[in-house]
N, C-alpha and C. Protein backbone atom coordinates (compact mmCIF):
# COMPACT_ATOMS: atom_id res chain seq x y z
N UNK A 1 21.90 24.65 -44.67
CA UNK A 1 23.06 25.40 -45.09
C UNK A 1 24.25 24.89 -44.30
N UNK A 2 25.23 24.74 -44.87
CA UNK A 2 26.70 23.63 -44.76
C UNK A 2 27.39 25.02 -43.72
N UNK A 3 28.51 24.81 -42.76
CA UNK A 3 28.98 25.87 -42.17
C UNK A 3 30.05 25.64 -43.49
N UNK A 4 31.27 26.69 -43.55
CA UNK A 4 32.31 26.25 -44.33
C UNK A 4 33.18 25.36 -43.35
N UNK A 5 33.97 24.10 -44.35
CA UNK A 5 34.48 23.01 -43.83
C UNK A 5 33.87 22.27 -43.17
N UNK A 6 33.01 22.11 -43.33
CA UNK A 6 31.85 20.80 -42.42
C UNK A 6 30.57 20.70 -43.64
N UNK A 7 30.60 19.07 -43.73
CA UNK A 7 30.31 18.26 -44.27
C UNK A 7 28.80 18.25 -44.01
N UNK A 8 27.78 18.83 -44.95
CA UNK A 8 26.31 18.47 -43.96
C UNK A 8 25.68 17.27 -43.53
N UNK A 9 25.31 16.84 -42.73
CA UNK A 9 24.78 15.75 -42.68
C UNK A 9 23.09 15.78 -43.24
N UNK A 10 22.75 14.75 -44.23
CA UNK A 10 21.26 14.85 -44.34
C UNK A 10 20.44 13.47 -44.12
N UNK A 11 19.48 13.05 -43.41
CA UNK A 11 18.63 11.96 -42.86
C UNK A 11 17.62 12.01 -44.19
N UNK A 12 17.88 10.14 -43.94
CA UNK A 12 16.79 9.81 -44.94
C UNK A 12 15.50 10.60 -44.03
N UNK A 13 14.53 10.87 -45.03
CA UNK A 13 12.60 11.43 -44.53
C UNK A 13 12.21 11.69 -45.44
N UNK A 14 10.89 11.81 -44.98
CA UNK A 14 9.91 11.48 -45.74
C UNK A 14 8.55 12.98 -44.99
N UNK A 15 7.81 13.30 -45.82
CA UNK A 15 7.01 14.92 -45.72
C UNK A 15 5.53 13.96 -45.72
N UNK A 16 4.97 12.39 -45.77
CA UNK A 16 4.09 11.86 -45.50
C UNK A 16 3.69 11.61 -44.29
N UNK A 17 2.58 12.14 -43.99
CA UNK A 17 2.04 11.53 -42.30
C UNK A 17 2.03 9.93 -42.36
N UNK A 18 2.50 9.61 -40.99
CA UNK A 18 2.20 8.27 -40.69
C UNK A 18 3.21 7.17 -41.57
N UNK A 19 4.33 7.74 -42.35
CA UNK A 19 4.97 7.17 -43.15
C UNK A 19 6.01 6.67 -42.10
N UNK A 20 6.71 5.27 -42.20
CA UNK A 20 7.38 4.51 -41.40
C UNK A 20 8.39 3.95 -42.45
N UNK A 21 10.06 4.42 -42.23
CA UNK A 21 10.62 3.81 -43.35
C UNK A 21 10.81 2.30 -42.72
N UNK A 22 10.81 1.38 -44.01
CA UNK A 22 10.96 0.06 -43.79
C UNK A 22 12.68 -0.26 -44.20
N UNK A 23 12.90 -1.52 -43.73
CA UNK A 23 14.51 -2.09 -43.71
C UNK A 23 15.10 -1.81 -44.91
N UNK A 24 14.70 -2.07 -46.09
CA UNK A 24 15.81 -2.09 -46.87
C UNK A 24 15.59 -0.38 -47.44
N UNK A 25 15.20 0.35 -46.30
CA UNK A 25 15.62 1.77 -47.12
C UNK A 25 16.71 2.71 -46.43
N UNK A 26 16.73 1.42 -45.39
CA UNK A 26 18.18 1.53 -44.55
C UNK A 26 19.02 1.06 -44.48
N UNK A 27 20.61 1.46 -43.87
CA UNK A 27 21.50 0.43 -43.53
C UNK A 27 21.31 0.59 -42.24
N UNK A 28 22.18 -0.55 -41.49
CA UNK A 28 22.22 -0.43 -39.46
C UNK A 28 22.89 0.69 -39.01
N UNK A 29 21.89 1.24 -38.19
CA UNK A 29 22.23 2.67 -37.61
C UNK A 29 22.08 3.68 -38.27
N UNK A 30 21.04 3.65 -39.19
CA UNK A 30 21.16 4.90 -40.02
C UNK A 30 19.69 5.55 -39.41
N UNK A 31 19.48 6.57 -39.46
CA UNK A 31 18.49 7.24 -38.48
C UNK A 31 17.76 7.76 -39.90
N UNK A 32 16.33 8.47 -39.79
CA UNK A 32 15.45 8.64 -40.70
C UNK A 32 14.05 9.44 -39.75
N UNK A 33 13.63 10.11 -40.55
CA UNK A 33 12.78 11.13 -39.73
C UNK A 33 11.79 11.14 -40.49
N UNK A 34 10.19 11.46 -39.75
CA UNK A 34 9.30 12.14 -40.97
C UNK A 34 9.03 13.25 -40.50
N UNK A 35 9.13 14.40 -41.21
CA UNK A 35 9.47 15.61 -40.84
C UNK A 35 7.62 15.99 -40.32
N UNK A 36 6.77 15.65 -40.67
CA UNK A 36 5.31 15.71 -40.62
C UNK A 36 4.99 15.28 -39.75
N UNK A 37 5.40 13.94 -38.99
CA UNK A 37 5.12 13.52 -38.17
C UNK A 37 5.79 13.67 -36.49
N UNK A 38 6.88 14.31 -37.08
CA UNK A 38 7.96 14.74 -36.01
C UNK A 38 8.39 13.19 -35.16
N UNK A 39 8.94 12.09 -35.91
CA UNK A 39 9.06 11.14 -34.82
C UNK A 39 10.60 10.63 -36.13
N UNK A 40 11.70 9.91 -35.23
CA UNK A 40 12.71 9.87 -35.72
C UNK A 40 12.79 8.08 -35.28
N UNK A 41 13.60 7.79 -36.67
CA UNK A 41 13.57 5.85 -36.85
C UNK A 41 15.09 5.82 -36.80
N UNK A 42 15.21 4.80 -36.59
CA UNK A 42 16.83 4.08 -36.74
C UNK A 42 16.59 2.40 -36.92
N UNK A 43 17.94 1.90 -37.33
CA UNK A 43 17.32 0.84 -38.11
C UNK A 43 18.43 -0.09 -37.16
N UNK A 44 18.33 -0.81 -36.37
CA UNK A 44 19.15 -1.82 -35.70
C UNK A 44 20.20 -3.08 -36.02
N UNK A 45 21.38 -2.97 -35.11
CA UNK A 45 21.90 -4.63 -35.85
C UNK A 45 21.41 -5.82 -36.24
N UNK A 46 19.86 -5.87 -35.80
CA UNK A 46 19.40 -6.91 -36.37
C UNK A 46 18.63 -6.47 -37.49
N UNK A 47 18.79 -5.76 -37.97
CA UNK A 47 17.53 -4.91 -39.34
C UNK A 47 16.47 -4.79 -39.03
N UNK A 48 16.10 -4.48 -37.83
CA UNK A 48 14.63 -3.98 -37.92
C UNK A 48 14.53 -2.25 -37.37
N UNK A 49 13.91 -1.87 -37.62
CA UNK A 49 13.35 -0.55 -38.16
C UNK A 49 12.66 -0.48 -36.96
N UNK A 50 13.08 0.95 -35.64
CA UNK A 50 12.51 1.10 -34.56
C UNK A 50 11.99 2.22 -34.07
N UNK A 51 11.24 3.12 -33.75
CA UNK A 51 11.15 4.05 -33.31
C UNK A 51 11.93 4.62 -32.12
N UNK A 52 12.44 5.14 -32.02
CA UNK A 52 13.73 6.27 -31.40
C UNK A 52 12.82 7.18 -30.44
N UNK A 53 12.46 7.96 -31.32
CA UNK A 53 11.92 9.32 -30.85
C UNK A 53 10.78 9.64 -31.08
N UNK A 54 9.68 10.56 -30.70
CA UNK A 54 8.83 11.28 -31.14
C UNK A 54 8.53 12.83 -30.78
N UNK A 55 7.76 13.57 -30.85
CA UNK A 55 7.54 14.88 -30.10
C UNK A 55 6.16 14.86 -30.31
N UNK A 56 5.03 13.80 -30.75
CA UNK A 56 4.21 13.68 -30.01
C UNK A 56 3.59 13.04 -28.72
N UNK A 57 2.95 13.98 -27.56
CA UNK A 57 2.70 13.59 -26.54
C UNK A 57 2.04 12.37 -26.41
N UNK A 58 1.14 11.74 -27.49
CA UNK A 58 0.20 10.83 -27.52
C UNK A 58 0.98 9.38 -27.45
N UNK A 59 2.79 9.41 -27.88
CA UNK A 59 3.08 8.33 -27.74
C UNK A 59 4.63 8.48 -27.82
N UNK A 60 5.07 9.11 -26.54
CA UNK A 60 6.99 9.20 -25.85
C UNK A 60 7.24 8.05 -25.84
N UNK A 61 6.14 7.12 -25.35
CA UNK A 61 6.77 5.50 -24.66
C UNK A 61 7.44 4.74 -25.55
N UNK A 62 8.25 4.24 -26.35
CA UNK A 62 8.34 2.89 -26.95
C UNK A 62 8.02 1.78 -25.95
N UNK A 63 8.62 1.31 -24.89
CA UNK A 63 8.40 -0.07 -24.27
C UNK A 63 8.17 0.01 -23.20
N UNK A 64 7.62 -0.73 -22.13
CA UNK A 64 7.63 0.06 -20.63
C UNK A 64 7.53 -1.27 -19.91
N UNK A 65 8.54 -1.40 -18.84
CA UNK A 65 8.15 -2.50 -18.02
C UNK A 65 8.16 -2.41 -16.10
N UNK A 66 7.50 -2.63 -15.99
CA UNK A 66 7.32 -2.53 -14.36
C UNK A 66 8.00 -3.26 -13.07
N UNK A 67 8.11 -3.96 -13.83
CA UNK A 67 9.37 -5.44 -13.03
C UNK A 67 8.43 -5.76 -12.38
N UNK A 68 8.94 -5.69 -11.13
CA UNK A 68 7.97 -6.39 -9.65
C UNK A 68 7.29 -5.62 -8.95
N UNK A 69 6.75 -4.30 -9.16
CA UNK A 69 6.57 -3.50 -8.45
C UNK A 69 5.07 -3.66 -7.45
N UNK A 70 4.53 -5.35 -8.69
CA UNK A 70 2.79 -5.30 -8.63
C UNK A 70 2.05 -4.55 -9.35
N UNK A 71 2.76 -3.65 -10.37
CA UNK A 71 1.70 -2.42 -11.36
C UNK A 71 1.95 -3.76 -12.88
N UNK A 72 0.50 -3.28 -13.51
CA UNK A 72 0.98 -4.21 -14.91
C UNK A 72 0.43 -3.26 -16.00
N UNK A 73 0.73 -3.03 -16.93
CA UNK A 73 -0.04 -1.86 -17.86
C UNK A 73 -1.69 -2.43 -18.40
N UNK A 74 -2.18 -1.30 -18.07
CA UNK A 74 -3.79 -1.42 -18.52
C UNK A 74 -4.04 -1.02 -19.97
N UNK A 75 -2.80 -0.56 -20.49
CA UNK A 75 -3.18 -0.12 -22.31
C UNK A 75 -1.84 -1.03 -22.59
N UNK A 76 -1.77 -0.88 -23.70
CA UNK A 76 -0.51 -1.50 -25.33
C UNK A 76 0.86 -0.56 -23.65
N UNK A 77 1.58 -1.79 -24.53
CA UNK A 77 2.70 -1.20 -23.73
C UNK A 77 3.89 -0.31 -24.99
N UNK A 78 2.80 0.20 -25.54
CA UNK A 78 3.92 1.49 -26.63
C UNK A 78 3.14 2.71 -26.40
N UNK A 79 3.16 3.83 -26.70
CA UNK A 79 2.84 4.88 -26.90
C UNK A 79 2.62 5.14 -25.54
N UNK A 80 1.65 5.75 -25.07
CA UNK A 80 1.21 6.61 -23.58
C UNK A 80 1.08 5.47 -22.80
N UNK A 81 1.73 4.94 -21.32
CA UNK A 81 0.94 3.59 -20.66
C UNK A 81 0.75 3.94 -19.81
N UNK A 82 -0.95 3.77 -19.22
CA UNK A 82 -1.45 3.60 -18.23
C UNK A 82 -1.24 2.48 -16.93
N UNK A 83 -1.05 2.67 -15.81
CA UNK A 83 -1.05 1.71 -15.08
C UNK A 83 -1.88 1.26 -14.38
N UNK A 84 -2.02 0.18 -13.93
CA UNK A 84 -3.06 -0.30 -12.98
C UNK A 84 -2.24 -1.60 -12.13
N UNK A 85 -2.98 -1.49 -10.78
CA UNK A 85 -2.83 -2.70 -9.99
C UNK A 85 -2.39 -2.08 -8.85
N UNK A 86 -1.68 -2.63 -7.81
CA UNK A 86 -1.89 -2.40 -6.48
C UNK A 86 -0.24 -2.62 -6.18
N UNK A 87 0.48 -1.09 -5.84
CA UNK A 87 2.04 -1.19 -5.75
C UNK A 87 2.20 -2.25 -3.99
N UNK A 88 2.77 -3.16 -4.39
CA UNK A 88 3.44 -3.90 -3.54
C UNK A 88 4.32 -3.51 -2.40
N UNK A 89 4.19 -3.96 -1.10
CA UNK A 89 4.83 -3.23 0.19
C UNK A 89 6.32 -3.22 -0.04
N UNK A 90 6.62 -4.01 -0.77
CA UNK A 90 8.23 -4.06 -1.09
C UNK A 90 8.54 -2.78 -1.78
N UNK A 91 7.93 -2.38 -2.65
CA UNK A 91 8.17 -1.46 -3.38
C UNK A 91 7.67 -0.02 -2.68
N UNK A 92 7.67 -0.06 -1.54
CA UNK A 92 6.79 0.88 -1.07
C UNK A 92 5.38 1.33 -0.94
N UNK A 93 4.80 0.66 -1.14
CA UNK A 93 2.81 0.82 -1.49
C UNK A 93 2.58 -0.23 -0.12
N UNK A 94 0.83 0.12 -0.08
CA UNK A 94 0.63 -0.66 0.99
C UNK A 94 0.05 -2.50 0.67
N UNK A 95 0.29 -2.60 -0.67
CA UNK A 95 0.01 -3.89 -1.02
C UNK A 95 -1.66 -4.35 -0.70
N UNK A 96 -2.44 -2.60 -0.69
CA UNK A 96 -3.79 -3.45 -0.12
C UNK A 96 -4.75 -2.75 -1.10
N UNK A 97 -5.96 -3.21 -1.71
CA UNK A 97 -6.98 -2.50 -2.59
C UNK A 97 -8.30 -1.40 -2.07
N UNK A 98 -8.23 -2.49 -0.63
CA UNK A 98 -9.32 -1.50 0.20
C UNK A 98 -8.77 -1.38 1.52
N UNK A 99 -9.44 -0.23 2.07
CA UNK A 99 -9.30 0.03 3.77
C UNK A 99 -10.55 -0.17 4.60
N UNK A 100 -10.53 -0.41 5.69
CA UNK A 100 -11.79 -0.41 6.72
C UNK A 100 -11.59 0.84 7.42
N UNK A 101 -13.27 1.71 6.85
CA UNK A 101 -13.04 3.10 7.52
C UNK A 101 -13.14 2.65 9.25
N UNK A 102 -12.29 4.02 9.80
CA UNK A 102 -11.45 3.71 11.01
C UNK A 102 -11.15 2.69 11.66
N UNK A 103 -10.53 2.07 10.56
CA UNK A 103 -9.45 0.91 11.17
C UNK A 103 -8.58 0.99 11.58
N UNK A 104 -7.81 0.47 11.87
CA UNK A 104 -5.94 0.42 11.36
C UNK A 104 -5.55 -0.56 10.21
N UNK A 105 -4.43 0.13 9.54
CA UNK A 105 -3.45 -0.65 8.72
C UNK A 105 -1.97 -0.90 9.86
N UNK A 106 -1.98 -2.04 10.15
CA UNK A 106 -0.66 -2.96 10.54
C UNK A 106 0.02 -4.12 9.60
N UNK A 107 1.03 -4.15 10.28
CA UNK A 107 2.05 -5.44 9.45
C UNK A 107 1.37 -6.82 10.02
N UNK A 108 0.90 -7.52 8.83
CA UNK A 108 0.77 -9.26 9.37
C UNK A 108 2.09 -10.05 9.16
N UNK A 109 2.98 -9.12 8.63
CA UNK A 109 4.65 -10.24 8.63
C UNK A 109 5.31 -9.08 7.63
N UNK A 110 6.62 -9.45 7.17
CA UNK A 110 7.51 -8.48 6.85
C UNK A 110 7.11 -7.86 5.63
N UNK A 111 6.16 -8.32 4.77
CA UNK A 111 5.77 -8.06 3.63
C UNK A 111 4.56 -7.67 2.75
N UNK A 112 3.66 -7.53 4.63
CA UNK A 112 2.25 -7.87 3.99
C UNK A 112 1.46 -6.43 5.15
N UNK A 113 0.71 -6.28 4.78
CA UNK A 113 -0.33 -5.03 5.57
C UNK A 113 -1.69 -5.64 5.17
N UNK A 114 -2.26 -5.29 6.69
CA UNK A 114 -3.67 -5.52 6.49
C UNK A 114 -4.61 -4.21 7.26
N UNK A 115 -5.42 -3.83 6.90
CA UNK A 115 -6.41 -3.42 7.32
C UNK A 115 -7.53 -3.29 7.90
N UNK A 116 -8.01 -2.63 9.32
CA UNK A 116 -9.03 -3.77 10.43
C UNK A 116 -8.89 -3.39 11.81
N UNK A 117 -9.54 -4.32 12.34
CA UNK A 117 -9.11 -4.10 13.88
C UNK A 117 -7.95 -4.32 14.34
N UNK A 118 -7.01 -3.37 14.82
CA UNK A 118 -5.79 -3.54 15.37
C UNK A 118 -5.67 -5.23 16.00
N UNK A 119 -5.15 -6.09 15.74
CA UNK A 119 -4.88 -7.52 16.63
C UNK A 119 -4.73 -7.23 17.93
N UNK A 120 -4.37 -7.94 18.77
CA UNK A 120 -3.76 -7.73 20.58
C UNK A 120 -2.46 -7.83 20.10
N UNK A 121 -1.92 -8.92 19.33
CA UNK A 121 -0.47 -9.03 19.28
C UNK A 121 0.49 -7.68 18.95
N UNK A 122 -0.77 -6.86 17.82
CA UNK A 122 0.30 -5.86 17.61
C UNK A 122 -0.37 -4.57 18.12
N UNK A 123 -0.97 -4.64 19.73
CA UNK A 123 -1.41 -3.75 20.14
C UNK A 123 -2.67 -3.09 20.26
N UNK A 124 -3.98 -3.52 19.82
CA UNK A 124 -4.97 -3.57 19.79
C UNK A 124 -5.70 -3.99 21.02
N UNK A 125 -7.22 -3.56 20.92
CA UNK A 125 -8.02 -3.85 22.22
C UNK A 125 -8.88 -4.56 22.09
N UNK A 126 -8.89 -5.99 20.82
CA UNK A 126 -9.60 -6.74 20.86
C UNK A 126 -11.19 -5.74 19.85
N UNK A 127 -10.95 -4.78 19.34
CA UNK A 127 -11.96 -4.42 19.17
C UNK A 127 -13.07 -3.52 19.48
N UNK A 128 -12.99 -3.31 20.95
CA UNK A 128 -13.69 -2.68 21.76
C UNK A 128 -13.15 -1.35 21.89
N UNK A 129 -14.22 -0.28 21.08
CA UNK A 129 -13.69 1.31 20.80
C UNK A 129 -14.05 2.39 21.79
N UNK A 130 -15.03 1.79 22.45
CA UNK A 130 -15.33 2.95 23.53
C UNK A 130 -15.78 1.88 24.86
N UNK A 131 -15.55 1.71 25.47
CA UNK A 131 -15.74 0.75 26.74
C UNK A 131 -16.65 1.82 27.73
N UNK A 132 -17.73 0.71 28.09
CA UNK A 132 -18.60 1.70 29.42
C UNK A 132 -17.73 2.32 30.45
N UNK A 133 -18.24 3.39 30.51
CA UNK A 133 -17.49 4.42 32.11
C UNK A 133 -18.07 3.94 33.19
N UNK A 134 -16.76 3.83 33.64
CA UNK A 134 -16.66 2.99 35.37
C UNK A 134 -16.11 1.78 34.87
N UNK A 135 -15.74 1.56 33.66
CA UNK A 135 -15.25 -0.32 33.60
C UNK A 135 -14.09 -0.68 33.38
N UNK A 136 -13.73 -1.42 34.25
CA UNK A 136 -12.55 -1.70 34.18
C UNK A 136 -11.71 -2.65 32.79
N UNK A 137 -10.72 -2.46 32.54
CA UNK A 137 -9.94 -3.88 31.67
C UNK A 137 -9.49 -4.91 32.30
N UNK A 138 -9.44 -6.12 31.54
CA UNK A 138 -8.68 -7.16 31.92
C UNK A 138 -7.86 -7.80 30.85
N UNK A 139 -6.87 -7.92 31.27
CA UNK A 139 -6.67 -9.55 30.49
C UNK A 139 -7.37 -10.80 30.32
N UNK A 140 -7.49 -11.53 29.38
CA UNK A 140 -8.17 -13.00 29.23
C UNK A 140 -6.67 -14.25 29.48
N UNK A 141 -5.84 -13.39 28.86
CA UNK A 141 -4.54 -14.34 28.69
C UNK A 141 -4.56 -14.26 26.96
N UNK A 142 -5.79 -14.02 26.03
CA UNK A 142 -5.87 -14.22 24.76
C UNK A 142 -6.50 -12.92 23.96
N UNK A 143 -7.24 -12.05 25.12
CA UNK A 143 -7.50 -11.17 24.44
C UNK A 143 -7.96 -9.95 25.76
N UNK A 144 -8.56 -8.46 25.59
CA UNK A 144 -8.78 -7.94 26.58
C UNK A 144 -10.32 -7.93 26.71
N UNK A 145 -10.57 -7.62 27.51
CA UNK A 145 -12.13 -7.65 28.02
C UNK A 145 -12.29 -6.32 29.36
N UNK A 146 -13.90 -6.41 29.21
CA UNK A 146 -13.70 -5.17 30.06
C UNK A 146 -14.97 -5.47 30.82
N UNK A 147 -15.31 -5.01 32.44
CA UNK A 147 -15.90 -5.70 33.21
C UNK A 147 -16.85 -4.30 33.66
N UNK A 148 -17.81 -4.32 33.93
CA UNK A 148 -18.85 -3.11 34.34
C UNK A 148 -18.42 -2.52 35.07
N UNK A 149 -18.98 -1.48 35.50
CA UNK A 149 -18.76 -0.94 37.08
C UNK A 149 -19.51 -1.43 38.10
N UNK A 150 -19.15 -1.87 39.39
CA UNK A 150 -19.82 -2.08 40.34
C UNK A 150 -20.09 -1.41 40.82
N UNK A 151 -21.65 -1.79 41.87
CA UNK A 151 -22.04 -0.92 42.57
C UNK A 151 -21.56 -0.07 43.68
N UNK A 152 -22.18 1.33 44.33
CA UNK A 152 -21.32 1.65 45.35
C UNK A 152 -21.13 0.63 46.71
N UNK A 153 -20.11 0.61 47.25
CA UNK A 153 -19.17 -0.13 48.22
C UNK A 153 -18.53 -1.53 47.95
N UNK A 154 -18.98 -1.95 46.74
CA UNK A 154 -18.48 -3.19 46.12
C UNK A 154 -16.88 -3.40 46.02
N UNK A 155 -16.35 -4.32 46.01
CA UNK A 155 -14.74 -4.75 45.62
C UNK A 155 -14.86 -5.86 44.52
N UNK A 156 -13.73 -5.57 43.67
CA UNK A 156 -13.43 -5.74 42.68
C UNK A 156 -12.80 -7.98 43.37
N UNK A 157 -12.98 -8.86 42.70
CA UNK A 157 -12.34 -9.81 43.44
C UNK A 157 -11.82 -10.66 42.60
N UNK A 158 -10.63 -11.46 42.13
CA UNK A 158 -10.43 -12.28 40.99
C UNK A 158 -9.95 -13.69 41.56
N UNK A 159 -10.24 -14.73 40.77
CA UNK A 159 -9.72 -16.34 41.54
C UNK A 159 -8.93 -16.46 40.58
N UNK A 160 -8.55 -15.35 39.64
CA UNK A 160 -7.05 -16.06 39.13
C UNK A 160 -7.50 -16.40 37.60
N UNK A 161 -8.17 -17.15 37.25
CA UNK A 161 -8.56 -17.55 35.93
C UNK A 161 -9.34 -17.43 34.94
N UNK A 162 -10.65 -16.54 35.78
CA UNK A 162 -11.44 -15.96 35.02
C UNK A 162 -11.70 -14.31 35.18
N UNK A 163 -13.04 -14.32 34.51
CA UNK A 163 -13.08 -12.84 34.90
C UNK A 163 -13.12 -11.75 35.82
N UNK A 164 -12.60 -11.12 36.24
CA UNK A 164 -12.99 -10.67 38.24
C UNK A 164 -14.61 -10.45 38.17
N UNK A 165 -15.36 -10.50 39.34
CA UNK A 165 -16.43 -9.78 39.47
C UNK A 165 -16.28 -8.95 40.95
N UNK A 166 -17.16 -8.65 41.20
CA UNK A 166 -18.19 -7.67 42.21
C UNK A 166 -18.52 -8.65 43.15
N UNK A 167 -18.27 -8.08 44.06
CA UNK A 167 -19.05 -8.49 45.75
C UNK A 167 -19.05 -7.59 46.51
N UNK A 168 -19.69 -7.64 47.27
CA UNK A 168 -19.89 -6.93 48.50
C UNK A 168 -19.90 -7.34 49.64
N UNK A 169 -18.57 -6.68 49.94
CA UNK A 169 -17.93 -7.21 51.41
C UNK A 169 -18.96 -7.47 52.70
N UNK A 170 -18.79 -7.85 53.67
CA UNK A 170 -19.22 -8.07 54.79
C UNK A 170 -19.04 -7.25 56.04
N UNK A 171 -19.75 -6.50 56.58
CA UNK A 171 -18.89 -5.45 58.06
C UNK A 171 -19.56 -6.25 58.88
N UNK A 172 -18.40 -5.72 59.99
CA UNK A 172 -19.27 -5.89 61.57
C UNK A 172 -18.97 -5.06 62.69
N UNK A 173 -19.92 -4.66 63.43
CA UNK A 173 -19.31 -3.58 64.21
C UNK A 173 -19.22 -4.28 65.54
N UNK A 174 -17.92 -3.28 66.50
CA UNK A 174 -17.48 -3.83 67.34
C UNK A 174 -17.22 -2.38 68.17
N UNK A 175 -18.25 -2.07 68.78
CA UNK A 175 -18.07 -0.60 69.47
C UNK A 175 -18.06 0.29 68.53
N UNK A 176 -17.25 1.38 68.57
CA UNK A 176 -16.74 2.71 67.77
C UNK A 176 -15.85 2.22 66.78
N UNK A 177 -15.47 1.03 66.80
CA UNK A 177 -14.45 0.64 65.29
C UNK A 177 -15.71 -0.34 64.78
N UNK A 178 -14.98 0.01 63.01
CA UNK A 178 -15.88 -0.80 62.17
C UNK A 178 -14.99 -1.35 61.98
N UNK A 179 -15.19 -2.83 61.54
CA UNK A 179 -14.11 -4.33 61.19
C UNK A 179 -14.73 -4.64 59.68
N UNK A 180 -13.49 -4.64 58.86
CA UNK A 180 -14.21 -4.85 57.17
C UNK A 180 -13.71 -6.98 57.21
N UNK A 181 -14.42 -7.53 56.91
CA UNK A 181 -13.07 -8.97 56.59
C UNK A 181 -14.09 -9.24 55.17
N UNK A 182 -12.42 -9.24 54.94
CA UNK A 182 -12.52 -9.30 53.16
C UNK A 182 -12.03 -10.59 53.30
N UNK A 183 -12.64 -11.21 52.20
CA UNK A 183 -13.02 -13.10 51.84
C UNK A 183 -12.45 -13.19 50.27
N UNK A 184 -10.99 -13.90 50.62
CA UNK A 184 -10.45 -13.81 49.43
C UNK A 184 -10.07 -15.21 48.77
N UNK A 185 -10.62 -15.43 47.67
CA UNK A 185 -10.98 -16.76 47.16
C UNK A 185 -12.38 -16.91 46.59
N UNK A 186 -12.41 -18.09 46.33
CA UNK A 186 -13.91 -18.16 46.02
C UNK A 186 -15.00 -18.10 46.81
């Protein structure tokens, strides 16, 4: 029903399911509906005949593209699209498919995550999750290491390049004073 002074507008359609008007039942830009199907066409400057609209859920999408994100569609890229693949650290995701239960995830460079034993470089202990009680750490120069406990009265002794060990000092008594001489070197 027309308001008074306004012109109605009426769209080509069609009351057939699944009916798709084709080009020459259009001119460019002329819009067309199937009232049954609830999805609305328009016909483009180049004459082809496109889907616009729908109001079924089974297919909102016309086209869908992901750019770079690392996702690529796992169905038709019209109607409903599923995604799949592994969002890229650029894009915010961790760029990885699996994890190592209680690992860490760290940066191997500006763009990349890995999952694993923490490295030394970026803070890690070489691996070693619970170290024996009483043992000390060391440095290697390349990685950490960790050295037993020695026995009681032992000293700890290092030549610098390798690993420290355990000795046991030397006393000597001299009256009521005890004299310790500690032997430092190899």
């Amino acid at each position: 029903m027309a308001a008074t002074g306004y012109t109605p507008i009426s769209l080509y359609y069609s009351t057939t399911a699944a009916a798709v008007p084709v080009n020459s039942n259009l001119v460019n830009g002329e819009l067309a509906i199937n009232i049954t199907d609830g999805k609305l066409y328009y016909k483009d400057n180049a004459g082809v005949v496109k889907l616009l609209a729908s109001n079924g859920t089974s297919a909102p999408v016309t086209t869908f593209s992901a750019g770079t994100t690392g996702f690529t569609p796992s169905t038709a890229t019209s109607g409903a699209v599923t995604l799949a693949g592994t969002l890229a650290t650029t894009n915010g995701g961790t760029g990885l498919t699996s994890f190592t239960s209680g690992g860490a995830v760290y940066a191997t460079s500006t763009s990349a995550l890995a999952t694993g034993t923490l490295p030394i470089a970026s803070g890690g202990t070489n691996g070693i999750a619970t170290p024996t009680a009483g043992a000390l750490a060391y440095g290697t120069g390349t990685a950490y290491n960790f050295t037993l406990a020695g026995t009681s009265g032992q000293l700890l002794q290092s030549n610098g390049t390798s690993s420290p060990t355990w000795f046991t000092p030397t006393y000597a008594t001299t009256g009521k004073a005890i004299a310790m001489a500690l032997v430092f070197g190899g």
